[in-house]
N, C-alpha and C. Protein backbone atom coordinates (compact mmCIF):
# COMPACT_ATOMS: atom_id res chain seq x y z
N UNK A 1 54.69 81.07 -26.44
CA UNK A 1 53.50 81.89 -26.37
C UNK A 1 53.09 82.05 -24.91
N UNK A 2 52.75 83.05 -24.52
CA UNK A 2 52.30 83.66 -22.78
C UNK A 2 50.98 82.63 -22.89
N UNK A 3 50.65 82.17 -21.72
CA UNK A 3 49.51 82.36 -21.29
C UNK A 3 48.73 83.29 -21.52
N UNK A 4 47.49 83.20 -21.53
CA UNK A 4 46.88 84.43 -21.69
C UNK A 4 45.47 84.01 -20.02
N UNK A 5 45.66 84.63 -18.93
CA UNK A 5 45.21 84.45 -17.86
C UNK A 5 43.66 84.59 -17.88
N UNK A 6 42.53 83.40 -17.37
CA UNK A 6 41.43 83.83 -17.75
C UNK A 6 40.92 84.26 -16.18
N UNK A 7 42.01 84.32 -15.13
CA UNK A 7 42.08 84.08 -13.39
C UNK A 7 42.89 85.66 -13.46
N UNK A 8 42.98 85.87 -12.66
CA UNK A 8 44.22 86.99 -11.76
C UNK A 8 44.68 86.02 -11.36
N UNK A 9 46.33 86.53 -11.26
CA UNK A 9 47.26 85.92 -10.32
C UNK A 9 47.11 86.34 -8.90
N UNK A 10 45.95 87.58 -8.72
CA UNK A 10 45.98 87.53 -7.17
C UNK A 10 44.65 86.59 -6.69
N UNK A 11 44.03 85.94 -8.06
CA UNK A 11 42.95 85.13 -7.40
C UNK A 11 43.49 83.63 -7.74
N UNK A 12 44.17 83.23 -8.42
CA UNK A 12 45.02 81.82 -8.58
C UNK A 12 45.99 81.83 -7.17
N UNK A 13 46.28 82.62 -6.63
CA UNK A 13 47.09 82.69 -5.67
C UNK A 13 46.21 82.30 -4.30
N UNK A 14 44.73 83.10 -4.27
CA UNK A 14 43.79 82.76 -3.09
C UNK A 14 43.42 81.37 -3.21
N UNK A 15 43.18 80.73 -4.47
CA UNK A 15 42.61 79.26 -5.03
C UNK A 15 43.65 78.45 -4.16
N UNK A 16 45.23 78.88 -4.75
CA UNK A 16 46.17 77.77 -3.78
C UNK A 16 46.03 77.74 -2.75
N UNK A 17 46.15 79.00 -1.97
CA UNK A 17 46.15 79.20 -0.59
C UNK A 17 44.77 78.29 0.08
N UNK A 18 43.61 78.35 -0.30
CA UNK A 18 42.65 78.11 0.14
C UNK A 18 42.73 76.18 -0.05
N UNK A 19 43.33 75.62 -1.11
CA UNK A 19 43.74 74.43 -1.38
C UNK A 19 44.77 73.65 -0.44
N UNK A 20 45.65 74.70 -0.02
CA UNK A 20 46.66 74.06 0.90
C UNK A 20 46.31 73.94 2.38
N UNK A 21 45.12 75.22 2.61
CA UNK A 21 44.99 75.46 3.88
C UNK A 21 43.79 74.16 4.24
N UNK A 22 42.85 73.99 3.27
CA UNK A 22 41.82 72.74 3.38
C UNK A 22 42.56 71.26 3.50
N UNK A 23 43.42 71.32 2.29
CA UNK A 23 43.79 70.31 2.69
C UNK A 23 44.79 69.57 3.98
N UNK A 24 45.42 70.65 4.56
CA UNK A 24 45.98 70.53 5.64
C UNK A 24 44.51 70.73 6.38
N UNK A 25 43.82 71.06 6.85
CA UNK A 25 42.60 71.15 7.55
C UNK A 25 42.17 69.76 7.78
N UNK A 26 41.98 69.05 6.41
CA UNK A 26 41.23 67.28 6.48
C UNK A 26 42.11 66.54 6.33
N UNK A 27 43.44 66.43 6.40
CA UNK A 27 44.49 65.69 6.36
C UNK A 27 45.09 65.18 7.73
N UNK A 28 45.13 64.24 7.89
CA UNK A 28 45.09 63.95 9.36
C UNK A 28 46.93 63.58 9.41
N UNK A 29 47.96 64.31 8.38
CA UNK A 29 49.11 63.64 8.35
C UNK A 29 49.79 64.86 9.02
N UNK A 30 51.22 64.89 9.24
CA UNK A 30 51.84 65.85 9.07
C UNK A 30 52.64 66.23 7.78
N UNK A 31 52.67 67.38 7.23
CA UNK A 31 53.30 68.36 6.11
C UNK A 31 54.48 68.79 6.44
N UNK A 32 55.68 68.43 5.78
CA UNK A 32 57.04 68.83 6.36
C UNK A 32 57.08 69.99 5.19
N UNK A 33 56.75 70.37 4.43
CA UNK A 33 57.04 71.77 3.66
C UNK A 33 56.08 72.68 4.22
N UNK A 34 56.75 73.92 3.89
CA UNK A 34 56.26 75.23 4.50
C UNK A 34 54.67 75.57 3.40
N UNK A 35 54.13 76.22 4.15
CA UNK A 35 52.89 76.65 3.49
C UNK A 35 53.32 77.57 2.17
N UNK A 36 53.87 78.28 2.30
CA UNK A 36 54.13 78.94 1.34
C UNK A 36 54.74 78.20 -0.22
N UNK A 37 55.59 77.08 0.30
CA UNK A 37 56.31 76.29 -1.05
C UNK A 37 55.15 75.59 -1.41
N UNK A 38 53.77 74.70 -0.31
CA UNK A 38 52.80 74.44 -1.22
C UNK A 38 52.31 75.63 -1.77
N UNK A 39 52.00 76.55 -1.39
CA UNK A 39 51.28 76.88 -2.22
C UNK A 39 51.75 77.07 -3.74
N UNK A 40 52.98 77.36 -3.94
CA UNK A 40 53.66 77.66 -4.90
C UNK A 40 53.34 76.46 -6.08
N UNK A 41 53.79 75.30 -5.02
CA UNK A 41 52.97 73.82 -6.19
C UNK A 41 52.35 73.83 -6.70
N UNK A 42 50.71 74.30 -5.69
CA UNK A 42 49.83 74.14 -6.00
C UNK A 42 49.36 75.69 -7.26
N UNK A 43 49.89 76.83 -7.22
CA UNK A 43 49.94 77.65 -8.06
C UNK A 43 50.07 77.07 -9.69
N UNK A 44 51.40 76.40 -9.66
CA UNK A 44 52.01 75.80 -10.58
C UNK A 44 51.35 75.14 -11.40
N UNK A 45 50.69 74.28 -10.56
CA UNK A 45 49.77 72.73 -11.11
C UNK A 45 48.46 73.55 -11.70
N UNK A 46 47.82 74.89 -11.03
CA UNK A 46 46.67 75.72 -11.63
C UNK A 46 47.31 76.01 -12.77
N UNK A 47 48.57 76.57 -12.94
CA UNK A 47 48.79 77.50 -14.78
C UNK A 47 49.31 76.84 -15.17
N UNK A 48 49.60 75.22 -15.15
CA UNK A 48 49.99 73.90 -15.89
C UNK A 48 48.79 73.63 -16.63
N UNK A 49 47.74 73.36 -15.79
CA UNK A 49 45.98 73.32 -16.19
C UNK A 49 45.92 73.88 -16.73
N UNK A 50 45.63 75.05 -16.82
CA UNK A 50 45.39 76.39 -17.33
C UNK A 50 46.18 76.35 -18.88
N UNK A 51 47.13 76.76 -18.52
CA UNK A 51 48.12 75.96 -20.20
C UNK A 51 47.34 74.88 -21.07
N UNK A 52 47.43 73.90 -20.53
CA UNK A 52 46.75 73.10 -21.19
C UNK A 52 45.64 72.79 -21.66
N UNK A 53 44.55 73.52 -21.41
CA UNK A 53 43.26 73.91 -21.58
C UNK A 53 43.42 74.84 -22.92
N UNK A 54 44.95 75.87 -22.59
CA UNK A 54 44.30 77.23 -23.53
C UNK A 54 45.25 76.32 -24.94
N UNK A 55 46.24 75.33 -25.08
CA UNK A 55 46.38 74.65 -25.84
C UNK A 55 45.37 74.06 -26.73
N UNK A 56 44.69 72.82 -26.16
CA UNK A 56 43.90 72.54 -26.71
C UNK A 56 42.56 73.18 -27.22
N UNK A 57 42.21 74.21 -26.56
CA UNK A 57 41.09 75.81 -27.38
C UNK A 57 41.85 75.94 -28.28
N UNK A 58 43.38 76.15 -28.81
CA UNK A 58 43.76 76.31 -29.92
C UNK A 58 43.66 75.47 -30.81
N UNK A 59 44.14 74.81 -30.86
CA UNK A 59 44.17 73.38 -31.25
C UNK A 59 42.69 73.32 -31.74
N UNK A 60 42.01 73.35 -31.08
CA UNK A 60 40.68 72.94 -31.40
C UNK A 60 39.55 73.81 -32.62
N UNK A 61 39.98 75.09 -32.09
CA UNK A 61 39.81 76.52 -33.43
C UNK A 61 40.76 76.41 -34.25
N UNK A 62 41.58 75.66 -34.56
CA UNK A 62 42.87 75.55 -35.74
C UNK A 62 41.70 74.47 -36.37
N UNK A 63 41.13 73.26 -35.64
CA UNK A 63 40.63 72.91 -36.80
C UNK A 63 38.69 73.00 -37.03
N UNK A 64 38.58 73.60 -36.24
CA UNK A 64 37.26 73.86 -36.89
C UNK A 64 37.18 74.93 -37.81
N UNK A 65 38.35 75.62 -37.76
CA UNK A 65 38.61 76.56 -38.99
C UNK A 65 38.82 75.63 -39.98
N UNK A 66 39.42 74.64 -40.39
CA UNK A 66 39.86 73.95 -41.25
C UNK A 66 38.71 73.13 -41.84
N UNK A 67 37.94 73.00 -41.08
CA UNK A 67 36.01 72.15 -41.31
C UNK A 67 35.10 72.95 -41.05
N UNK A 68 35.10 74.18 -41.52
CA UNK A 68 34.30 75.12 -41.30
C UNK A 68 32.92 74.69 -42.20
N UNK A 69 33.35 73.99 -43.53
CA UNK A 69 32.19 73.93 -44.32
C UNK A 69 31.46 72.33 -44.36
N UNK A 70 31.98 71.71 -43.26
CA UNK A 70 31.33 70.30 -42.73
C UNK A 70 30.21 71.30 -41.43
N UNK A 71 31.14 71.73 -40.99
CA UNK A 71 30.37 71.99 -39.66
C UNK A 71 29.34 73.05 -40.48
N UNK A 72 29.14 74.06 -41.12
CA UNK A 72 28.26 74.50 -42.10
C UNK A 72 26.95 73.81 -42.90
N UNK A 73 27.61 72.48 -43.22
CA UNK A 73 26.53 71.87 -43.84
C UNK A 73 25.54 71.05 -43.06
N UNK A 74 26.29 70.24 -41.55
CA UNK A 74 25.62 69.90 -40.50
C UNK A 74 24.83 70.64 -39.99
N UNK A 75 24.76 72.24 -39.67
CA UNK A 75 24.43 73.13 -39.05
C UNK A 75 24.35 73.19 -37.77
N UNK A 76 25.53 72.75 -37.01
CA UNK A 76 26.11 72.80 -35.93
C UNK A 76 26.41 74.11 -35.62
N UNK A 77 26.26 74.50 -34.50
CA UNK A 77 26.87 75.39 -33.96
C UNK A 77 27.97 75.48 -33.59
N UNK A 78 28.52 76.86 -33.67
CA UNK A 78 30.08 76.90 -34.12
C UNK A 78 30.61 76.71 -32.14
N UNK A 79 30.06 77.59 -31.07
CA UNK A 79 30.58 77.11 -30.15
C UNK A 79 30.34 75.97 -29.79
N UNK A 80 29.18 74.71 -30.09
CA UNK A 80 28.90 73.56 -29.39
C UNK A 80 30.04 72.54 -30.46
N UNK A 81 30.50 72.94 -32.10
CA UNK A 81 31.47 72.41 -32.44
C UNK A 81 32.96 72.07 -32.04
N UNK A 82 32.98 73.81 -31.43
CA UNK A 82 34.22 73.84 -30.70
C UNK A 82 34.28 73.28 -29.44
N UNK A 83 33.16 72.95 -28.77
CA UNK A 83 33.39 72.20 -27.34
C UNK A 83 33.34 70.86 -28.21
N UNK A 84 32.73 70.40 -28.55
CA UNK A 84 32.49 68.58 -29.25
C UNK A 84 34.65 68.36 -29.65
N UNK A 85 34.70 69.19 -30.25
CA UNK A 85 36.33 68.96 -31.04
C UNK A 85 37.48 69.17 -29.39
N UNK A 86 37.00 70.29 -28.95
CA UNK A 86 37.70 70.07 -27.68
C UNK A 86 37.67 68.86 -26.62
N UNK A 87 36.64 68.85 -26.68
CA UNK A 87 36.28 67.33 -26.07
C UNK A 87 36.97 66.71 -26.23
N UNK A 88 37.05 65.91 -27.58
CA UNK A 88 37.80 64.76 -28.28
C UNK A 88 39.37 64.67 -27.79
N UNK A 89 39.84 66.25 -28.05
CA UNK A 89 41.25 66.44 -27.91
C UNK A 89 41.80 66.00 -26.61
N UNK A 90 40.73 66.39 -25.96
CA UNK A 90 41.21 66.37 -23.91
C UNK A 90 41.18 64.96 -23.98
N UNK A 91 40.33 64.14 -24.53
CA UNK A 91 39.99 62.62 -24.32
C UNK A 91 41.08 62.06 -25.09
N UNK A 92 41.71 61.97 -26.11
CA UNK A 92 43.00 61.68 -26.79
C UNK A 92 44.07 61.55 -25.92
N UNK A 93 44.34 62.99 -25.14
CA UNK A 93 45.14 63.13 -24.08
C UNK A 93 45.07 62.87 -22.85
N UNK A 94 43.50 62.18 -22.44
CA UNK A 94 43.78 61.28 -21.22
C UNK A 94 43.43 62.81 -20.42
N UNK A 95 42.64 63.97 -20.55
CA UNK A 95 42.38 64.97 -20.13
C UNK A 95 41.39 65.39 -19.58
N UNK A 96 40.53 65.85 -18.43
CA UNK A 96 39.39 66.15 -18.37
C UNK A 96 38.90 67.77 -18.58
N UNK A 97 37.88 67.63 -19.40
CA UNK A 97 37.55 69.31 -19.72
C UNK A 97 35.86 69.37 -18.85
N UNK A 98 35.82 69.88 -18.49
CA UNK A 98 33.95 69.86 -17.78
C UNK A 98 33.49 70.36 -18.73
């Protein structure tokens, strides 16, 4: 299944750039790879995140569909259900969701 991008790739691309360039900025080491291959990392590691976020949103509407009539009788709200269940999932997996 694609990604489905909630970024541009020409603004995931400024995020790296701006990531590689800071951190070479406060890094008091030297960087033997070229700016460009970090950034590429650091691209990577954003739509790795990104993946995994839009995983677990699935995951997470797979089953509040499935407890639709718990979460009904609680009278929870259906998006504060879906963050509570997402929650859980990211925390299972050792994940942080803000």
């Amino acid at each position: 299944m694609e990604l489905q991008l909630r970024l541009s790739k020409n603004l995931i691309e400024k995020i790296a750039s701006r990531v590689v360039s800071d951190l070479k900025a406060s890094l008091n080491i030297k960087i033997l790879k070229k700016d460009d291959e970090l950034v590429e990392i650091v691209k990577d590691a954003i739509l790795l995140d990104l993946k995994i976020e839009d995983e677990i949103t699935r995951e997470a509407e797979t089953l509040l569909k499935k407890h639709t009539s718990v979460v009904l009788r609680t009278g929870l709200d259906n998006s504060k259900a879906l963050q509570a269940i997402k929650g859980e999932i990211a925390k299972e997996r050792n994940y942080f969701i803000k």
